[in-house]
PDB file of N, CA and C in Angstrom:
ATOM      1  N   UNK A   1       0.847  -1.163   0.000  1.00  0.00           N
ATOM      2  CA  UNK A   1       0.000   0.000   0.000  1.00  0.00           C
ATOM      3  C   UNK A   1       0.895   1.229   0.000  1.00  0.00           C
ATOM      4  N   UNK A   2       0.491   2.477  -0.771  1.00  0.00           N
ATOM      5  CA  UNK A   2       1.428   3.722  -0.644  1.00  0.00           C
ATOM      6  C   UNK A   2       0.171   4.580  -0.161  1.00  0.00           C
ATOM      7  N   UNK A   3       0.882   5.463   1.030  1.00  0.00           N
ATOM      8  CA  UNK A   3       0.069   6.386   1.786  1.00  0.00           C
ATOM      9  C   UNK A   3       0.312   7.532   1.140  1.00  0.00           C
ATOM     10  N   UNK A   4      -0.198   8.576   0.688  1.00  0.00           N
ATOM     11  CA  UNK A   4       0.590  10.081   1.019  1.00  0.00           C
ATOM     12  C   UNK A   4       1.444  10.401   2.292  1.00  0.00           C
ATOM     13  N   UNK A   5       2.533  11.213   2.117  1.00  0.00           N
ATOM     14  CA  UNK A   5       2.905  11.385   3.155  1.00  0.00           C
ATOM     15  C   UNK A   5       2.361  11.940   4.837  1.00  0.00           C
ATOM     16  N   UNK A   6       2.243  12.052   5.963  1.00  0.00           N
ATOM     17  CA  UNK A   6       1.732  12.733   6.806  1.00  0.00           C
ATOM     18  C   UNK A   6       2.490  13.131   7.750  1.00  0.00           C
ATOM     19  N   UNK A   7       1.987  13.316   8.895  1.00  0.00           N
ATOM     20  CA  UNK A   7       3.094  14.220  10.202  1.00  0.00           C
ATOM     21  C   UNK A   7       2.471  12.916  11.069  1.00  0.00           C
ATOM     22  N   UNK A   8       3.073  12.909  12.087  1.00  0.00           N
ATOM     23  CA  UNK A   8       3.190  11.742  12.972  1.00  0.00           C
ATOM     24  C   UNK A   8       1.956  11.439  13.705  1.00  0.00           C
ATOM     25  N   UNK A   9       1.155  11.962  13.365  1.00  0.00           N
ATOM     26  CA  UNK A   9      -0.532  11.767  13.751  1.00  0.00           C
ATOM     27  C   UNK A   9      -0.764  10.564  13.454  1.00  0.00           C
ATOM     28  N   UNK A  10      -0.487  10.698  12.288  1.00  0.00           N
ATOM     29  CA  UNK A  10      -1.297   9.295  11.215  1.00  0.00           C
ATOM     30  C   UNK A  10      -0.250   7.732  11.407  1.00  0.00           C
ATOM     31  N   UNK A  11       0.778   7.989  12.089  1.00  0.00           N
ATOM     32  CA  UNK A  11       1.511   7.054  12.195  1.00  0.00           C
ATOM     33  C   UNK A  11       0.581   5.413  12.932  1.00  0.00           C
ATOM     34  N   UNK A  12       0.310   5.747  14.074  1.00  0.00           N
ATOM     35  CA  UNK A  12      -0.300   4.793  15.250  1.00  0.00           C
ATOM     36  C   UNK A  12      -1.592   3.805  14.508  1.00  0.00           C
ATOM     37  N   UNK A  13      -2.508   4.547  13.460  1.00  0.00           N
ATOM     38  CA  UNK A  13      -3.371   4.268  13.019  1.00  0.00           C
ATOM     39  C   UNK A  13      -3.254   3.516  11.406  1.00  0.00           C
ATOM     40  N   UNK A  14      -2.008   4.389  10.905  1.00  0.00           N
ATOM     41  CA  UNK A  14      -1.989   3.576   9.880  1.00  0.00           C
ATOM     42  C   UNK A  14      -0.939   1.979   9.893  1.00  0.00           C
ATOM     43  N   UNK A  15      -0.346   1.863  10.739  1.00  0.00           N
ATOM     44  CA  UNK A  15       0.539   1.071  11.257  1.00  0.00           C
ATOM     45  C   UNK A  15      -0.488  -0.192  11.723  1.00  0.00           C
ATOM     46  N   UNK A  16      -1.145   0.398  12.698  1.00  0.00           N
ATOM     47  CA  UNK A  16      -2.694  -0.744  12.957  1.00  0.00           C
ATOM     48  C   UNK A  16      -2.986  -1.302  12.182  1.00  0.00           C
ATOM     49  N   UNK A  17      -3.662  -0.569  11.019  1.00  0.00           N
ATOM     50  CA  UNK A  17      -4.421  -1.024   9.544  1.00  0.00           C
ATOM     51  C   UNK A  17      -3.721  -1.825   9.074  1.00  0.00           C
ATOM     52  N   UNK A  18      -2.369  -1.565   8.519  1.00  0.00           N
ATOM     53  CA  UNK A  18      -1.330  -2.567   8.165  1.00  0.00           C
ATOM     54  C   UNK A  18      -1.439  -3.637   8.764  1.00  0.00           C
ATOM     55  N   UNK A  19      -1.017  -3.568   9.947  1.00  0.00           N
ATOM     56  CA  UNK A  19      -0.662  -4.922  10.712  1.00  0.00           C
ATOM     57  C   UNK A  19      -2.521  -5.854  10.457  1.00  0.00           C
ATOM     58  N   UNK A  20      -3.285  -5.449  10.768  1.00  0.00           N
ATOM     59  CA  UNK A  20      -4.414  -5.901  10.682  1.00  0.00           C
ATOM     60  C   UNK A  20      -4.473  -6.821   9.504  1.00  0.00           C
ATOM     61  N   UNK A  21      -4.327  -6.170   8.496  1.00  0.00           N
ATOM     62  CA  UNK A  21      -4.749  -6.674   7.134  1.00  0.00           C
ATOM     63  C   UNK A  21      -3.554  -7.722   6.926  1.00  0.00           C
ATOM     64  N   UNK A  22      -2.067  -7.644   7.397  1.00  0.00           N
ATOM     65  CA  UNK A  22      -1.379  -8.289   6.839  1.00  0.00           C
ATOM     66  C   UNK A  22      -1.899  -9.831   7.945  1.00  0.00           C
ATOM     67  N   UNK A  23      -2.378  -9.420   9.111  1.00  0.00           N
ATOM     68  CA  UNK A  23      -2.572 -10.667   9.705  1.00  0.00           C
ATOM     69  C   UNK A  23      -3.993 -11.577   8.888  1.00  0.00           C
ATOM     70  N   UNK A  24      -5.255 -10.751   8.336  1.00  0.00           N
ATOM     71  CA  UNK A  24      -5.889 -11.072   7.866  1.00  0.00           C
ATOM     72  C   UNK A  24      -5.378 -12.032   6.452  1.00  0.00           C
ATOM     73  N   UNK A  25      -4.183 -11.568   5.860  1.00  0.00           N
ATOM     74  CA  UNK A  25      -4.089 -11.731   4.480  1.00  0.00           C
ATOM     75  C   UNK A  25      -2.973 -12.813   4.792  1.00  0.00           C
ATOM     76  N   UNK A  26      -2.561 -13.217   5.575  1.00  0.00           N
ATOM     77  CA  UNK A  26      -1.595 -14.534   5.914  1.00  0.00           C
ATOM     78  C   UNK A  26      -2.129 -15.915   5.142  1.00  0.00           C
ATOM     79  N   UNK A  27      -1.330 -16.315   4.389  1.00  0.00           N
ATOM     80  CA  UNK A  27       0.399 -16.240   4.534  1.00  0.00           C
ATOM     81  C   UNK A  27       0.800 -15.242   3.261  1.00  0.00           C
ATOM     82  N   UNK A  28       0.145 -14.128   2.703  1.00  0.00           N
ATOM     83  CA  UNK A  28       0.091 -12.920   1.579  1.00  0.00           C
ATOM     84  C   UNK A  28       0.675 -11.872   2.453  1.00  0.00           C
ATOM     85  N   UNK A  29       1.521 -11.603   1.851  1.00  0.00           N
ATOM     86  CA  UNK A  29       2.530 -10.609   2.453  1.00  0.00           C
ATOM     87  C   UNK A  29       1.842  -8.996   2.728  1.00  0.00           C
ATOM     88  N   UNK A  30       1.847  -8.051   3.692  1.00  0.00           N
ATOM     89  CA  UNK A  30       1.209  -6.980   3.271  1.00  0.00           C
ATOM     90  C   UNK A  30       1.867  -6.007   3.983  1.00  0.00           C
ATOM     91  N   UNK A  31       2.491  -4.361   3.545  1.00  0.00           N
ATOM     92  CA  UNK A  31       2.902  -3.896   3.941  1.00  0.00           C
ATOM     93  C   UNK A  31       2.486  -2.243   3.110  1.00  0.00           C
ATOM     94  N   UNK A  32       3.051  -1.321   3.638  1.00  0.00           N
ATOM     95  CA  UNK A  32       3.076  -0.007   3.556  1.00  0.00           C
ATOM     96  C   UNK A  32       4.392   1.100   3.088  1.00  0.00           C
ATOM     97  N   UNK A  33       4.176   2.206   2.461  1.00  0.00           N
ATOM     98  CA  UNK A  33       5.034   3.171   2.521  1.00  0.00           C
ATOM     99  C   UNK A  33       4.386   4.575   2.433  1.00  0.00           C
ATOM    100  N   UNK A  34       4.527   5.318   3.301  1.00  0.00           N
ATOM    101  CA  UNK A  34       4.211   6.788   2.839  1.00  0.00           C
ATOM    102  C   UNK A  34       5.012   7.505   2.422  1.00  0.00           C
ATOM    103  N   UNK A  35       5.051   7.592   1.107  1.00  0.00           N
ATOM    104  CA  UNK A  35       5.657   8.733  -0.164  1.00  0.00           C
ATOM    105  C   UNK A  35       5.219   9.647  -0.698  1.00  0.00           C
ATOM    106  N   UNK A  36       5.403  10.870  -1.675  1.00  0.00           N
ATOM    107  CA  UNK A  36       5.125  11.089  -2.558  1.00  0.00           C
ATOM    108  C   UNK A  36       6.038  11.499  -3.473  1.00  0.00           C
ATOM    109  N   UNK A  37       7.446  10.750  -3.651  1.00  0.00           N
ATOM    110  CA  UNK A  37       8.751  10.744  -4.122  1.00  0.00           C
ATOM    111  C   UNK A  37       8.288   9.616  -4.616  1.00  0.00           C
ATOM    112  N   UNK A  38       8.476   9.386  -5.957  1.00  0.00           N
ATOM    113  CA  UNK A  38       8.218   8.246  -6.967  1.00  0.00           C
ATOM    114  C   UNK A  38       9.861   7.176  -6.836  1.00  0.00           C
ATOM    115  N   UNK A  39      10.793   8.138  -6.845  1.00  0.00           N
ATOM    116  CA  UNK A  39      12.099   7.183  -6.607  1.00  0.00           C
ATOM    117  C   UNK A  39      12.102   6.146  -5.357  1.00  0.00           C
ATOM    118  N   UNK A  40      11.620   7.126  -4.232  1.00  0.00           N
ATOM    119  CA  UNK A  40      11.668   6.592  -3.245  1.00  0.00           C
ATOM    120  C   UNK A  40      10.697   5.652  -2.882  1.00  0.00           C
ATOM    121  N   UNK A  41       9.326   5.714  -3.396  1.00  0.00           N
ATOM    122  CA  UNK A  41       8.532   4.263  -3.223  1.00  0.00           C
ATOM    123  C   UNK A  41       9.213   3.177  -4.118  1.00  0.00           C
ATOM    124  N   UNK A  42       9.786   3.467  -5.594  1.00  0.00           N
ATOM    125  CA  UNK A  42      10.386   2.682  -6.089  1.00  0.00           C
ATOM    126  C   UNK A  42      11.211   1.825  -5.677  1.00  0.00           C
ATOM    127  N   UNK A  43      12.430   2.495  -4.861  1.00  0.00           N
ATOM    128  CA  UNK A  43      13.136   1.813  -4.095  1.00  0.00           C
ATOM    129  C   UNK A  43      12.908   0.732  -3.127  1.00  0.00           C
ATOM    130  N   UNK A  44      12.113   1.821  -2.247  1.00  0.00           N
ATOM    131  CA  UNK A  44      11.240   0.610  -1.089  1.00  0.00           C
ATOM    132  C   UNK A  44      10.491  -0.592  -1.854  1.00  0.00           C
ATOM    133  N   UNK A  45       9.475  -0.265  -2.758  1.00  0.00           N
ATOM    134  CA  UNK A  45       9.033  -1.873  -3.163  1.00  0.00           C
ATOM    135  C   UNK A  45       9.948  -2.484  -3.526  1.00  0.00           C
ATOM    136  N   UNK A  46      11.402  -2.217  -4.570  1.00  0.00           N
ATOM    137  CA  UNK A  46      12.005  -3.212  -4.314  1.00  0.00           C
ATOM    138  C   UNK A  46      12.801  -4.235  -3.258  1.00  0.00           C
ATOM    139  N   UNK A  47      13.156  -3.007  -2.079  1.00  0.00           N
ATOM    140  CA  UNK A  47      13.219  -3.789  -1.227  1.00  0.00           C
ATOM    141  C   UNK A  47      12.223  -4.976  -0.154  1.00  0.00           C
ATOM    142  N   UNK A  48      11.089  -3.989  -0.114  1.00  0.00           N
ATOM    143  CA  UNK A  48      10.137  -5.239   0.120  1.00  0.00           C
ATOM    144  C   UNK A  48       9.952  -6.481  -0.522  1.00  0.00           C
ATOM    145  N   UNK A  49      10.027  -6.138  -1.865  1.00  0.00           N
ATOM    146  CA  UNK A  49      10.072  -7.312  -2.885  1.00  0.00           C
ATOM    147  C   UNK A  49      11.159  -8.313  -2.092  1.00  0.00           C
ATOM    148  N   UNK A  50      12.513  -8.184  -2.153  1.00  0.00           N
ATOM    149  CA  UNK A  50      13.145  -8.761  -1.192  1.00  0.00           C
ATOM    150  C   UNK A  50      13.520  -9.170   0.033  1.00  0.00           C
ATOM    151  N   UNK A  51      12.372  -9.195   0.486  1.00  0.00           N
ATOM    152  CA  UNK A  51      12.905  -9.013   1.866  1.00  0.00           C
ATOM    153  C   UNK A  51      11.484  -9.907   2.071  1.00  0.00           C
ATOM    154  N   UNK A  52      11.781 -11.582   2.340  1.00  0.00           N
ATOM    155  CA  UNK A  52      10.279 -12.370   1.822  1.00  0.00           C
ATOM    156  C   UNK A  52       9.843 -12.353   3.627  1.00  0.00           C
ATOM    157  N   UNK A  53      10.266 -12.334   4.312  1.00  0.00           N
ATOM    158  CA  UNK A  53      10.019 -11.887   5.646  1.00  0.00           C
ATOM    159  C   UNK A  53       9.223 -11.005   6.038  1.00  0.00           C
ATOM    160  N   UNK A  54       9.446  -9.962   5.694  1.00  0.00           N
ATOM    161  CA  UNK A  54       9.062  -8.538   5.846  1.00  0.00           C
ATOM    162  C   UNK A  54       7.176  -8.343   5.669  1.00  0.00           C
ATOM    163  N   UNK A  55       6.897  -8.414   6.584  1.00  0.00           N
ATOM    164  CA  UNK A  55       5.307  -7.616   6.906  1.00  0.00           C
ATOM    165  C   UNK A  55       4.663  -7.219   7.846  1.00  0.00           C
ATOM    166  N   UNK A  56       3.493  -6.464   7.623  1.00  0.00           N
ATOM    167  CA  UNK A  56       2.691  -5.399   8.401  1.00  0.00           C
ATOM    168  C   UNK A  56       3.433  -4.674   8.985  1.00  0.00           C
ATOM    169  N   UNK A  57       4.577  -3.771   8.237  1.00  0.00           N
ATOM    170  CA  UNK A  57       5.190  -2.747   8.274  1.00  0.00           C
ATOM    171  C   UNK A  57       4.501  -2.048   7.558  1.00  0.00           C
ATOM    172  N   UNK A  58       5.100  -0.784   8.690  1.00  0.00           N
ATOM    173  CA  UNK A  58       4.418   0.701   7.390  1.00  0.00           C
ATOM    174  C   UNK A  58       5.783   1.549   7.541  1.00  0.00           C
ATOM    175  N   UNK A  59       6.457   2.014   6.127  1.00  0.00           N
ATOM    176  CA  UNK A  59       7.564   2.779   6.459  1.00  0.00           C
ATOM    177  C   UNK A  59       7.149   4.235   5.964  1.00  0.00           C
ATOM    178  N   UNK A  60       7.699   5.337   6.858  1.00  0.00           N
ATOM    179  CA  UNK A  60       7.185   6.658   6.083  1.00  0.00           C
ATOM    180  C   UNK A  60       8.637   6.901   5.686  1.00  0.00           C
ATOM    181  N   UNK A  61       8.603   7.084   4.284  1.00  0.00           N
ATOM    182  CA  UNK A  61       9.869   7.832   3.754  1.00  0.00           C
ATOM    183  C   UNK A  61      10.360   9.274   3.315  1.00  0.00           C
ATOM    184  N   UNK A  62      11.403   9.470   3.041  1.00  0.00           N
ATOM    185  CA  UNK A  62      11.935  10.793   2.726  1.00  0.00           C
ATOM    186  C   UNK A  62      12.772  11.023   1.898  1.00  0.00           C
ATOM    187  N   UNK A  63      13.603  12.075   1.170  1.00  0.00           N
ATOM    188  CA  UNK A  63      13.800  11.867  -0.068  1.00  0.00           C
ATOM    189  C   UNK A  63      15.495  12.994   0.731  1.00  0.00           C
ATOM    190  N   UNK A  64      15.471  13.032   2.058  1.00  0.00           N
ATOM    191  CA  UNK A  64      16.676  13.099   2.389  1.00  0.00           C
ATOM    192  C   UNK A  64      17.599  11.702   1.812  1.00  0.00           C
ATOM    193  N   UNK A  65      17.789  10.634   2.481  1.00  0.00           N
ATOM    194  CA  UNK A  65      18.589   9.489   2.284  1.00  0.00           C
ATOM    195  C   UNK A  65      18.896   8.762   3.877  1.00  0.00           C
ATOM    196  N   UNK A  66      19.842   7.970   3.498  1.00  0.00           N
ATOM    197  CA  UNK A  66      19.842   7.846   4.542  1.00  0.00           C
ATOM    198  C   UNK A  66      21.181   7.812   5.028  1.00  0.00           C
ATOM    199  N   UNK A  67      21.759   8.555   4.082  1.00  0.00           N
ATOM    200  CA  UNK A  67      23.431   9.251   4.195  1.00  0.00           C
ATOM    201  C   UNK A  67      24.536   7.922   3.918  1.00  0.00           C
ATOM    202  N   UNK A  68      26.124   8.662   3.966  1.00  0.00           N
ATOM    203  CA  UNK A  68      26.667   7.471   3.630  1.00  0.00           C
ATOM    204  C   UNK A  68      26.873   6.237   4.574  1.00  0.00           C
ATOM    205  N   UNK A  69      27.097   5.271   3.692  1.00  0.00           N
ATOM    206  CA  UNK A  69      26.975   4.025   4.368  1.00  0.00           C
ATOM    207  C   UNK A  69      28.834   3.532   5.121  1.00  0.00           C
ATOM    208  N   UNK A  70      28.701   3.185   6.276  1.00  0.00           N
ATOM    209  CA  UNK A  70      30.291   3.421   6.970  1.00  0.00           C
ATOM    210  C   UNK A  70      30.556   1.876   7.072  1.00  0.00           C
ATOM    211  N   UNK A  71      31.346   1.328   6.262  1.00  0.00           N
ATOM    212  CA  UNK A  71      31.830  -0.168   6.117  1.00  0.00           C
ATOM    213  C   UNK A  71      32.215  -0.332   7.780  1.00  0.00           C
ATOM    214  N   UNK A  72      31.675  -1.816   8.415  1.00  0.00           N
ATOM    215  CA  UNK A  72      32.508  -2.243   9.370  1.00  0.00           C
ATOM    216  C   UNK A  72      33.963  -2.336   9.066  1.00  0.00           C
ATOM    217  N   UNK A  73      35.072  -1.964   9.953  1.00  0.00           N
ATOM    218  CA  UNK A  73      36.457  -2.667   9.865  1.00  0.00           C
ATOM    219  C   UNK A  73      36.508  -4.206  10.811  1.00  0.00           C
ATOM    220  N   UNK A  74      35.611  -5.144  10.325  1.00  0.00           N
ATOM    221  CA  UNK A  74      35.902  -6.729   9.910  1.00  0.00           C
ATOM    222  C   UNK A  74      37.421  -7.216  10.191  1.00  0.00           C
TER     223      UNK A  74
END
């Protein structure tokens, strides 16, 4: 599901809905993003796509990033 974006009101309620439906829709995967950055839902479904685990999440995104990525020294 893609939300419009909102302010943290809508968080508690749409997070519910999610989880609800994805428990309803078991073993059908179901999850969320609030965008209105086309790259950035892009991205996220593909990662949902991968990620066969992953449900009744709702992620709200942003079109900041999520800055650079700092390799462990392993």
């Amino acid at each position: 599901m893609i939300f419009p974006p909102a302010d943290h009101t809508h968080r508690a309620w749409r997070l519910a809905a999610v989880q609800e439906l994805a428990r309803e829709a078991a073993p059908l995967r179901v999850n969320a993003v609030a965008s209105d950055d086309p790259a950035a839902i892009e991205s996220a479904l593909a990662y949902i796509e991968n990620a066969p685990g992953l449900t009744g999440q709702y992620l709200a995104l942003d079109d900041t990033g999520a800055g650079a990525v700092i390799p462990s020294s392993a």
